[in-house]
PDB file of N, CA and C in Angstrom:
ATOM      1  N   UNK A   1     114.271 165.222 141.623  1.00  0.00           N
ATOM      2  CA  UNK A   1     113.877 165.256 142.997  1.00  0.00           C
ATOM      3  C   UNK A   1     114.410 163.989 143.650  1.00  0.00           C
ATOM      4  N   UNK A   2     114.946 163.967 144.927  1.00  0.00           N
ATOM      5  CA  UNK A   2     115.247 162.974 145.458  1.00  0.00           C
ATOM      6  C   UNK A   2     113.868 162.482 146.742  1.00  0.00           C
ATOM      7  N   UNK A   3     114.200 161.675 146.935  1.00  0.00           N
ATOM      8  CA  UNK A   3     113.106 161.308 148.158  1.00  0.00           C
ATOM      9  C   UNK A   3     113.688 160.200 148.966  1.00  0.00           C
ATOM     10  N   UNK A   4     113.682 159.796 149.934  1.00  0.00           N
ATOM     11  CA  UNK A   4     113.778 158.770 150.788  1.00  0.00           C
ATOM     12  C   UNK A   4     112.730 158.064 151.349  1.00  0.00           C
ATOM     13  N   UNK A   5     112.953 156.662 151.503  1.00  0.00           N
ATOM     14  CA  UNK A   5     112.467 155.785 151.938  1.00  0.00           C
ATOM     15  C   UNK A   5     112.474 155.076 153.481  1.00  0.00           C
ATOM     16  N   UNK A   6     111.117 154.663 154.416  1.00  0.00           N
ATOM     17  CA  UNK A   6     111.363 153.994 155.318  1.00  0.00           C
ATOM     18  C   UNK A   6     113.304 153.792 155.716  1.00  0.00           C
ATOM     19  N   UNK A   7     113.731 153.393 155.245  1.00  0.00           N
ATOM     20  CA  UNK A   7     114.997 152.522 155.221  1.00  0.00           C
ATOM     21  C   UNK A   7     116.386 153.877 154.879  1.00  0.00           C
ATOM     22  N   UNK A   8     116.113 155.038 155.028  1.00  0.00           N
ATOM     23  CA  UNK A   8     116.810 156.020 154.531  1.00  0.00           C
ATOM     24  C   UNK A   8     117.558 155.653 152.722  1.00  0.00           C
ATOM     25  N   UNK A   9     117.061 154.634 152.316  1.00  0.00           N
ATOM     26  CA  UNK A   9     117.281 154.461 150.869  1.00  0.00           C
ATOM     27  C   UNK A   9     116.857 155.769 149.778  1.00  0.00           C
ATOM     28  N   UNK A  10     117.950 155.964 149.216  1.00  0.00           N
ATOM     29  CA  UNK A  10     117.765 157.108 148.114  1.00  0.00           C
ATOM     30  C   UNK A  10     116.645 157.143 147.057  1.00  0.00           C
ATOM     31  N   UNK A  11     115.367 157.610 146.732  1.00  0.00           N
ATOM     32  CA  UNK A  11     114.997 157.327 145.299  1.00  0.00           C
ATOM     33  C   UNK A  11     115.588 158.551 144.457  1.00  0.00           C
ATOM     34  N   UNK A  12     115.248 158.180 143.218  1.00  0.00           N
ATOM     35  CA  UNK A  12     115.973 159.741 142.507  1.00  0.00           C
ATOM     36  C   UNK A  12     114.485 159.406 141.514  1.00  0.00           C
ATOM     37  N   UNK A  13     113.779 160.632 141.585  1.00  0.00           N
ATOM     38  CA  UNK A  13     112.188 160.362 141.051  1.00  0.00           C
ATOM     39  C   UNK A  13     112.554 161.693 139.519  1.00  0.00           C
ATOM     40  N   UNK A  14     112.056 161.567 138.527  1.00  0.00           N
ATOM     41  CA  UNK A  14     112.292 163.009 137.852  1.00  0.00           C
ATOM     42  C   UNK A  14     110.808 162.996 137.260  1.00  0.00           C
ATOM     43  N   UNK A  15     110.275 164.350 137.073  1.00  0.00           N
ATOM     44  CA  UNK A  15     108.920 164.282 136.815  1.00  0.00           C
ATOM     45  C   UNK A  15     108.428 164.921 135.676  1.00  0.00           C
ATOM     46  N   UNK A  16     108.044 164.323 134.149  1.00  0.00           N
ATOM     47  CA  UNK A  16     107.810 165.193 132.993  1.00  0.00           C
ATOM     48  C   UNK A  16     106.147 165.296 132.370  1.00  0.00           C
ATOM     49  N   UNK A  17     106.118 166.570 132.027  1.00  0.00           N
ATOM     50  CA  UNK A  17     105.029 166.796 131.965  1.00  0.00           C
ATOM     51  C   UNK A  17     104.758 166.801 130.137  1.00  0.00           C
ATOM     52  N   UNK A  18     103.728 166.135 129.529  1.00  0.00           N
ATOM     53  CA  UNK A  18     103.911 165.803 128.497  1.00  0.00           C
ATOM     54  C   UNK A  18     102.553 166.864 127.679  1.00  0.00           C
ATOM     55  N   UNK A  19     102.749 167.414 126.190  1.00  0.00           N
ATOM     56  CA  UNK A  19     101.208 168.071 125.737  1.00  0.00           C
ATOM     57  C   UNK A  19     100.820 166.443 125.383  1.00  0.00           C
ATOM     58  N   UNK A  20      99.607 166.584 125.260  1.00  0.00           N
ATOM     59  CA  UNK A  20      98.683 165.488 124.330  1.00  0.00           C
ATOM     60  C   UNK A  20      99.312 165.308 123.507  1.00  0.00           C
ATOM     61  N   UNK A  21      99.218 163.879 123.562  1.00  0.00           N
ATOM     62  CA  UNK A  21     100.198 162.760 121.787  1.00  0.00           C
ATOM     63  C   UNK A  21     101.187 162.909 122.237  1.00  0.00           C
ATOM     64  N   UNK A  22     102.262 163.195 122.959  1.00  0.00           N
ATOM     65  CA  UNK A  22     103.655 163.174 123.200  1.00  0.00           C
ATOM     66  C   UNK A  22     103.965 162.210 124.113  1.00  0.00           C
ATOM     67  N   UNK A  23     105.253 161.680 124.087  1.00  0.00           N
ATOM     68  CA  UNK A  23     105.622 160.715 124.294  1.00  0.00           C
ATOM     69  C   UNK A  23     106.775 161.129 125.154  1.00  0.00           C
ATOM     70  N   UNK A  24     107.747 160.770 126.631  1.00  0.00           N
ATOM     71  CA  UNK A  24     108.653 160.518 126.949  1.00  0.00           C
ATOM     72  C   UNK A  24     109.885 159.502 126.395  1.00  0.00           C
ATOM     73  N   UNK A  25     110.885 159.972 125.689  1.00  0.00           N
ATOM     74  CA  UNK A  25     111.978 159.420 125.169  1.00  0.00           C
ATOM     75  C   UNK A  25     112.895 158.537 126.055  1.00  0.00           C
ATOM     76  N   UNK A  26     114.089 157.629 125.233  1.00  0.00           N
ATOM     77  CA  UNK A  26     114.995 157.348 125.906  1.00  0.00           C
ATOM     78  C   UNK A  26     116.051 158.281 126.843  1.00  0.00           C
ATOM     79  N   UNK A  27     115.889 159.848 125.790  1.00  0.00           N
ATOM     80  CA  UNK A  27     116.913 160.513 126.518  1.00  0.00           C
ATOM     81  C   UNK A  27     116.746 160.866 128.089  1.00  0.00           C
ATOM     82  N   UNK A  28     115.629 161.014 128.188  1.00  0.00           N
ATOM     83  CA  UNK A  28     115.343 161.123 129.695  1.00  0.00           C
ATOM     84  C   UNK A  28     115.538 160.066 130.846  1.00  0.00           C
ATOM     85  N   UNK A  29     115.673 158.624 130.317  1.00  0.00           N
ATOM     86  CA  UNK A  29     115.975 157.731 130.829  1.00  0.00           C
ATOM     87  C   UNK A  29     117.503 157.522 130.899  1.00  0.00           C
ATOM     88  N   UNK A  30     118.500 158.040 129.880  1.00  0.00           N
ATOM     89  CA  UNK A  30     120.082 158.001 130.170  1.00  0.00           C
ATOM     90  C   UNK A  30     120.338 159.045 131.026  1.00  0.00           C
ATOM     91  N   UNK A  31     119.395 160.313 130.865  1.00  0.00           N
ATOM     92  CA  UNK A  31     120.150 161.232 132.480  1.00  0.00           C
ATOM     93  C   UNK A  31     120.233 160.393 133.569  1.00  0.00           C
ATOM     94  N   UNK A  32     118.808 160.192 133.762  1.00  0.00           N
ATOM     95  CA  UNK A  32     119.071 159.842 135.245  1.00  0.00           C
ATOM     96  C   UNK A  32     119.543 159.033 135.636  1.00  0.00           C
ATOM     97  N   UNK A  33     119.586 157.608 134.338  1.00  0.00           N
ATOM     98  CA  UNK A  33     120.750 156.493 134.659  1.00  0.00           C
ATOM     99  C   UNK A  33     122.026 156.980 135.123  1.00  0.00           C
ATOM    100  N   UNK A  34     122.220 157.868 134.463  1.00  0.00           N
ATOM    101  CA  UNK A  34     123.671 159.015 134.416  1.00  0.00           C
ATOM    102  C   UNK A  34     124.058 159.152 135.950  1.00  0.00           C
ATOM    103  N   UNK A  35     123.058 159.647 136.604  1.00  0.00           N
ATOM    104  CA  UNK A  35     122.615 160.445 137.794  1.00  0.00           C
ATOM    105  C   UNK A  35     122.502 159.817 138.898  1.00  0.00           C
ATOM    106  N   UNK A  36     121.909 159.240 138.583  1.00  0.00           N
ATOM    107  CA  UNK A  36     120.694 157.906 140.043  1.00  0.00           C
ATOM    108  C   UNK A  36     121.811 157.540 141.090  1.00  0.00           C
ATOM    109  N   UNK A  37     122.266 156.761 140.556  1.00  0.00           N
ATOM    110  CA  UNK A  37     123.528 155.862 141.482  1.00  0.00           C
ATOM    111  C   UNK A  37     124.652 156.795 141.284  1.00  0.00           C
ATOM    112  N   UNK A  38     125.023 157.130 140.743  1.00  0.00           N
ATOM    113  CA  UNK A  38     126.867 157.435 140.589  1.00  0.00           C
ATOM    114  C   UNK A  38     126.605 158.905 141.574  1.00  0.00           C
ATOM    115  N   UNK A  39     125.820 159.777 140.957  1.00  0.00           N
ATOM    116  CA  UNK A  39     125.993 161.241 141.954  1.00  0.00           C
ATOM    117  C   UNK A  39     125.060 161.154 143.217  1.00  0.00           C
ATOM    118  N   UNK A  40     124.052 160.517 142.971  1.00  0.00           N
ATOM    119  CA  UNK A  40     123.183 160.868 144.729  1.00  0.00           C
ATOM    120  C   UNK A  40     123.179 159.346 145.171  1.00  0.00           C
ATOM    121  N   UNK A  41     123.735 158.548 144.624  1.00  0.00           N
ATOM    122  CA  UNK A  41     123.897 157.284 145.645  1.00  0.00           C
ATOM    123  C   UNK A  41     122.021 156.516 145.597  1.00  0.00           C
ATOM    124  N   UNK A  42     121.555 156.597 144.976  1.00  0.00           N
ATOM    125  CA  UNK A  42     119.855 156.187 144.968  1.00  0.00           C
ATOM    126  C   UNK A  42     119.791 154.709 144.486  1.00  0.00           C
ATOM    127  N   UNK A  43     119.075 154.171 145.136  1.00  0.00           N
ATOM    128  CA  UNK A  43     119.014 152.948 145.404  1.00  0.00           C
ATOM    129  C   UNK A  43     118.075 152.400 144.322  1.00  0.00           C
ATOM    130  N   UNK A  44     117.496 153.380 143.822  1.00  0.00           N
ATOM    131  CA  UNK A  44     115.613 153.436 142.780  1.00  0.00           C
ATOM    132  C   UNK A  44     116.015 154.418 142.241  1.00  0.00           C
ATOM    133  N   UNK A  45     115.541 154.421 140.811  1.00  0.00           N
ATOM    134  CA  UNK A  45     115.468 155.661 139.710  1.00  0.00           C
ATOM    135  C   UNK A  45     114.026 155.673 139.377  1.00  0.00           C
ATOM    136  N   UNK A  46     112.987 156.997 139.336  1.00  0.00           N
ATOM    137  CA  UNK A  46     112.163 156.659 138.947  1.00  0.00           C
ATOM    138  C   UNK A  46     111.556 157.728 138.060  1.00  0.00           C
ATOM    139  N   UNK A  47     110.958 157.711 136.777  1.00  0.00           N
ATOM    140  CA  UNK A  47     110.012 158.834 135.846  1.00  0.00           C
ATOM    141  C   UNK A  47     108.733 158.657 136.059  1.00  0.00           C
ATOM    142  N   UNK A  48     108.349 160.035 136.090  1.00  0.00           N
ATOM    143  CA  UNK A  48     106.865 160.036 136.140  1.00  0.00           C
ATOM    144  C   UNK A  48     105.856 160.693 135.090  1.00  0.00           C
ATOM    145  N   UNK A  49     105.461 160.594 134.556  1.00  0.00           N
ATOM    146  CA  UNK A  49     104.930 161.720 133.232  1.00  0.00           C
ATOM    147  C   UNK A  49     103.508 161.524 133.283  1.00  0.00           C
ATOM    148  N   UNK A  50     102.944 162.759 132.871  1.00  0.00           N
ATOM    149  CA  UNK A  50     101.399 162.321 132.699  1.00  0.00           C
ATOM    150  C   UNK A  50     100.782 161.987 131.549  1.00  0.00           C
ATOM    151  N   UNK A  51     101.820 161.591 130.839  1.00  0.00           N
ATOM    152  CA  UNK A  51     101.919 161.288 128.938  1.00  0.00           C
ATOM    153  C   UNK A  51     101.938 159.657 129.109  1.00  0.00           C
ATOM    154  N   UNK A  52     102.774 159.077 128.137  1.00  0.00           N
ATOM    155  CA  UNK A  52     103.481 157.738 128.253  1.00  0.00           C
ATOM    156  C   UNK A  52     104.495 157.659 127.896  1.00  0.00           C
ATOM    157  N   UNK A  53     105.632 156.668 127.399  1.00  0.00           N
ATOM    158  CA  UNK A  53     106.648 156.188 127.275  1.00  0.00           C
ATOM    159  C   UNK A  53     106.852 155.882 125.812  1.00  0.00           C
ATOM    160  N   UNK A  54     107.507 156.121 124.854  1.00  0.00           N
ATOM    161  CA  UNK A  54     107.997 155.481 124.002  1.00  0.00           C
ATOM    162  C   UNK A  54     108.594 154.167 123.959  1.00  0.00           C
ATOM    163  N   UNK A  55     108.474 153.639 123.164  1.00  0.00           N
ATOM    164  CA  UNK A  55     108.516 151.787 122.961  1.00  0.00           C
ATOM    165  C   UNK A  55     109.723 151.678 123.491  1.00  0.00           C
ATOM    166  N   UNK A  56     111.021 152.050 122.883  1.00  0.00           N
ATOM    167  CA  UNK A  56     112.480 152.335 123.551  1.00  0.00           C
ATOM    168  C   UNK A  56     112.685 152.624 124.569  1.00  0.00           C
ATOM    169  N   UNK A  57     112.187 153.593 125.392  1.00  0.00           N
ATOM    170  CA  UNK A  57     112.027 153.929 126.835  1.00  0.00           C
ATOM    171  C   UNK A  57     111.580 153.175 127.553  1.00  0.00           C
ATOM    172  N   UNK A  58     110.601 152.138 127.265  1.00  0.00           N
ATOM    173  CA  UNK A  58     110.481 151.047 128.148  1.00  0.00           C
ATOM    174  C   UNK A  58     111.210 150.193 128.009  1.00  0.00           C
ATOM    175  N   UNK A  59     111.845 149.780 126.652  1.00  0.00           N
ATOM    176  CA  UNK A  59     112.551 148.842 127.005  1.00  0.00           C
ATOM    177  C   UNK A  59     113.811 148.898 127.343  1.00  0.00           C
ATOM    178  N   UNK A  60     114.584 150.068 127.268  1.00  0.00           N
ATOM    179  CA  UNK A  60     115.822 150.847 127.918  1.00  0.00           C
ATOM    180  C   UNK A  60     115.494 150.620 129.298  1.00  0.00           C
ATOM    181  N   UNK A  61     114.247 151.270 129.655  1.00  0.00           N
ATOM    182  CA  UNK A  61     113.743 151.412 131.618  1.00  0.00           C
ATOM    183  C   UNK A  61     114.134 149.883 132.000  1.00  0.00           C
ATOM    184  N   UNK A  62     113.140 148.898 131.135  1.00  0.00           N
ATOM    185  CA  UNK A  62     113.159 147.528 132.034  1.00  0.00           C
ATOM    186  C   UNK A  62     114.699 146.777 132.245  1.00  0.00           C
ATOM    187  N   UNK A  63     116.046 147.395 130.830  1.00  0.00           N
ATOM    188  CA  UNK A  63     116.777 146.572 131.134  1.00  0.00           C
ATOM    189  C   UNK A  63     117.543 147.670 131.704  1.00  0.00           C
ATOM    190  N   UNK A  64     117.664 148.831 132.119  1.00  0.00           N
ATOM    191  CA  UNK A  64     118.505 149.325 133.209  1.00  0.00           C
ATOM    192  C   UNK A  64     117.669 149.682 134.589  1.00  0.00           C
ATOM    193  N   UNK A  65     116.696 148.821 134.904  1.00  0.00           N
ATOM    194  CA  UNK A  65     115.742 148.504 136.304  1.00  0.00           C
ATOM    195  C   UNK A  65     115.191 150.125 136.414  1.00  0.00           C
ATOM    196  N   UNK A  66     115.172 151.145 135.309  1.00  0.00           N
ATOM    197  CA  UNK A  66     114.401 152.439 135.822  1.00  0.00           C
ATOM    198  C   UNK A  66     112.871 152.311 136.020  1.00  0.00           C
ATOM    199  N   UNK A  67     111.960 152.410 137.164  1.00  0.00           N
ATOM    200  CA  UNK A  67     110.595 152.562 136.973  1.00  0.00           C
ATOM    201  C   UNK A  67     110.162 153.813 136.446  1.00  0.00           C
ATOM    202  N   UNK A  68     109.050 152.896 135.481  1.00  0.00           N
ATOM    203  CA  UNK A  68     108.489 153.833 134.634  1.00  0.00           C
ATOM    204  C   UNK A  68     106.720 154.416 135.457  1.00  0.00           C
ATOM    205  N   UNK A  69     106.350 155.635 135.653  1.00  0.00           N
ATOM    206  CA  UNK A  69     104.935 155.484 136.060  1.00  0.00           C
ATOM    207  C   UNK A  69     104.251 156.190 134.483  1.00  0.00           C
ATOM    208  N   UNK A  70     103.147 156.056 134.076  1.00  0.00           N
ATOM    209  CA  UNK A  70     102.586 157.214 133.079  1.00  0.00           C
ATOM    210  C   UNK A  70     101.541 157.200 133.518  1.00  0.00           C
ATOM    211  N   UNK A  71     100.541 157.976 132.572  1.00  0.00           N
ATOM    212  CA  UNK A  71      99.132 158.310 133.036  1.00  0.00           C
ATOM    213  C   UNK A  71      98.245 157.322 133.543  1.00  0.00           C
ATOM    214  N   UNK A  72      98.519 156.188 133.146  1.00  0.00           N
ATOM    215  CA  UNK A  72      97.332 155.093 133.713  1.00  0.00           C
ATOM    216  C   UNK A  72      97.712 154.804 135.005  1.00  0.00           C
ATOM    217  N   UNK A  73      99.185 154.539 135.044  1.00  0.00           N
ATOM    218  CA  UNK A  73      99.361 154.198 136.402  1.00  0.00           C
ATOM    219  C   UNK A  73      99.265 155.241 137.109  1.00  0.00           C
ATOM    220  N   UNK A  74      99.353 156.502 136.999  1.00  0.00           N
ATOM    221  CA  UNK A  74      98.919 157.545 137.879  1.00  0.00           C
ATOM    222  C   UNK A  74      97.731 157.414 138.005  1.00  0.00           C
ATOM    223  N   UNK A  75      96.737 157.339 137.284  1.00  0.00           N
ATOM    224  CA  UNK A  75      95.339 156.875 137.354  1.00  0.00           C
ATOM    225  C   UNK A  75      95.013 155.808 138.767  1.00  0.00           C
ATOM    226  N   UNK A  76      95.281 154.547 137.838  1.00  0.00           N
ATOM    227  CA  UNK A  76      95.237 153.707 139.311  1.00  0.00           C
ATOM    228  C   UNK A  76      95.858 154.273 140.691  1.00  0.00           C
ATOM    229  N   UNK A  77      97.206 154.275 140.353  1.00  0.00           N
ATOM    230  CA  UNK A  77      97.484 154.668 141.973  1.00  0.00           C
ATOM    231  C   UNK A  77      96.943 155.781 142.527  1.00  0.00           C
ATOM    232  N   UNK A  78      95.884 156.810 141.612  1.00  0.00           N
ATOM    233  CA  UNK A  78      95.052 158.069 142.479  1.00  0.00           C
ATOM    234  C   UNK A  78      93.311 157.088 142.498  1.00  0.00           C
ATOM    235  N   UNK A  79      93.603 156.163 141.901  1.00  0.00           N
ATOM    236  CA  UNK A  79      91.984 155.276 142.273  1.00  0.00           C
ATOM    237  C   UNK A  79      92.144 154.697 143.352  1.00  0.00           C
ATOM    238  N   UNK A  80      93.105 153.920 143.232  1.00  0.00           N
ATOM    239  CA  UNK A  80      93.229 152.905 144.063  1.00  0.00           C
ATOM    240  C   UNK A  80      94.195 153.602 145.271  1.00  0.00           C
ATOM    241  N   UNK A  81      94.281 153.996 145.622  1.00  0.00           N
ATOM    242  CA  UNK A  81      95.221 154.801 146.902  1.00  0.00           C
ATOM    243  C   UNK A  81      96.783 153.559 147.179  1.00  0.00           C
ATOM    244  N   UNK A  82      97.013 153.273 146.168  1.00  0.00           N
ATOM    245  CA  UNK A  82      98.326 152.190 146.787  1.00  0.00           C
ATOM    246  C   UNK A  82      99.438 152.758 146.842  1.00  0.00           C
ATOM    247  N   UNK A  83     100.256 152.653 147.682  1.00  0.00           N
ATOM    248  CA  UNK A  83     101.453 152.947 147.641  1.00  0.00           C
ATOM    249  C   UNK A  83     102.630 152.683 146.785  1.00  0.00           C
ATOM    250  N   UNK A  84     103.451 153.209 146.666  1.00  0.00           N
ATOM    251  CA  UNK A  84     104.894 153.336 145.512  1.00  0.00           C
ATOM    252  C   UNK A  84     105.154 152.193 144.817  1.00  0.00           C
ATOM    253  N   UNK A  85     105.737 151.450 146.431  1.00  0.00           N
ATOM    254  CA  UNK A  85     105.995 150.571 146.265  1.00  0.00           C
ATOM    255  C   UNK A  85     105.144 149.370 144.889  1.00  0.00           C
ATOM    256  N   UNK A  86     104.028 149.236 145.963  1.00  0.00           N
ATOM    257  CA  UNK A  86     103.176 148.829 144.823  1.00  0.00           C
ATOM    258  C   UNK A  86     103.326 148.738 143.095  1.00  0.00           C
ATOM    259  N   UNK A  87     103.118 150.115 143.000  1.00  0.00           N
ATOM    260  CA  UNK A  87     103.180 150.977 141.427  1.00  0.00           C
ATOM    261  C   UNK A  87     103.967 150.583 141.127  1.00  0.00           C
ATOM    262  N   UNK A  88     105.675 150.824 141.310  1.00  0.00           N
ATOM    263  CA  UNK A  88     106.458 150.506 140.667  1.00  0.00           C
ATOM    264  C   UNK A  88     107.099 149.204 140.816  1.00  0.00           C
ATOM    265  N   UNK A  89     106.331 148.487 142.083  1.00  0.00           N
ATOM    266  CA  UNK A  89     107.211 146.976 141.962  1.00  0.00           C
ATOM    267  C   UNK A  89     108.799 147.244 142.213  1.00  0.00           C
ATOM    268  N   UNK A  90     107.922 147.885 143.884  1.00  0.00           N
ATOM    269  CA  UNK A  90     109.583 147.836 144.488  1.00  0.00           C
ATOM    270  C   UNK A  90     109.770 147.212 145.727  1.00  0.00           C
ATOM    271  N   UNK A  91     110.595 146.688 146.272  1.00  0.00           N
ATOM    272  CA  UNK A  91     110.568 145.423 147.767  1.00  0.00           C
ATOM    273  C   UNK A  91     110.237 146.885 148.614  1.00  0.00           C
ATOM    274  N   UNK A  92     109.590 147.052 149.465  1.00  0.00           N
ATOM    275  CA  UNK A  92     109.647 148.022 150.727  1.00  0.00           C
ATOM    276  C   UNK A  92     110.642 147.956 151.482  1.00  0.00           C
ATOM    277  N   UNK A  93     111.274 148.750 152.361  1.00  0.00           N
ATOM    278  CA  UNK A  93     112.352 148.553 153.190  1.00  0.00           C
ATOM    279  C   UNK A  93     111.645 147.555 154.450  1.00  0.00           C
ATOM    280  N   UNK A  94     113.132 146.871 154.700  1.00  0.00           N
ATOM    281  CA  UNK A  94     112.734 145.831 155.974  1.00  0.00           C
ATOM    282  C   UNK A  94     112.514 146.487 156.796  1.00  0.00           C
TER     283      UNK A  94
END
């Protein structure tokens, strides 16, 4: 899914739905690296799962800047009503 921002900035968001005990992989993190910038021009890559992340997947996410959300942070950000930005620790558009 793509989405835009204040600032007409691209995000490229992809959204996986996980059973109990399962984990989101690295492979899902090289598509959209794949994807993000080179084909839709997106300024932000972001996964969302209602699972979590495998140890590799985060640390693949943090050193190719993909935000990661999983269940807790979906949690908070449906407790706490904050915006994206917020969650993923992204500058807002000027």
């Amino acid at each position: 899914m793509l989405a835009m921002d204040a600032a007409d900035q691209v995000i490229a968001v992809q959204c996986k739905h996980t059973t109990r005990g399962r984990k989101v992989g690295s492979g899902v993190l090289y598509q959209i690296n794949g994807t993000a910038a080179p084909v839709y021009e997106a300024g932000a890559a972001i996964i969302v799962t209602n699972g979590s992340f495998t140890r590799d997947a985060v640390t693949w996410g943090a050193l190719h800047g993909i935000r990661l959300i999983d269940r807790e942070a979906l949690a908070r950000w449906s407790a706490e009503a904050d915006h994206l930005y917020q969650v993923v620790e992204l500058r807002p558009p000027l």
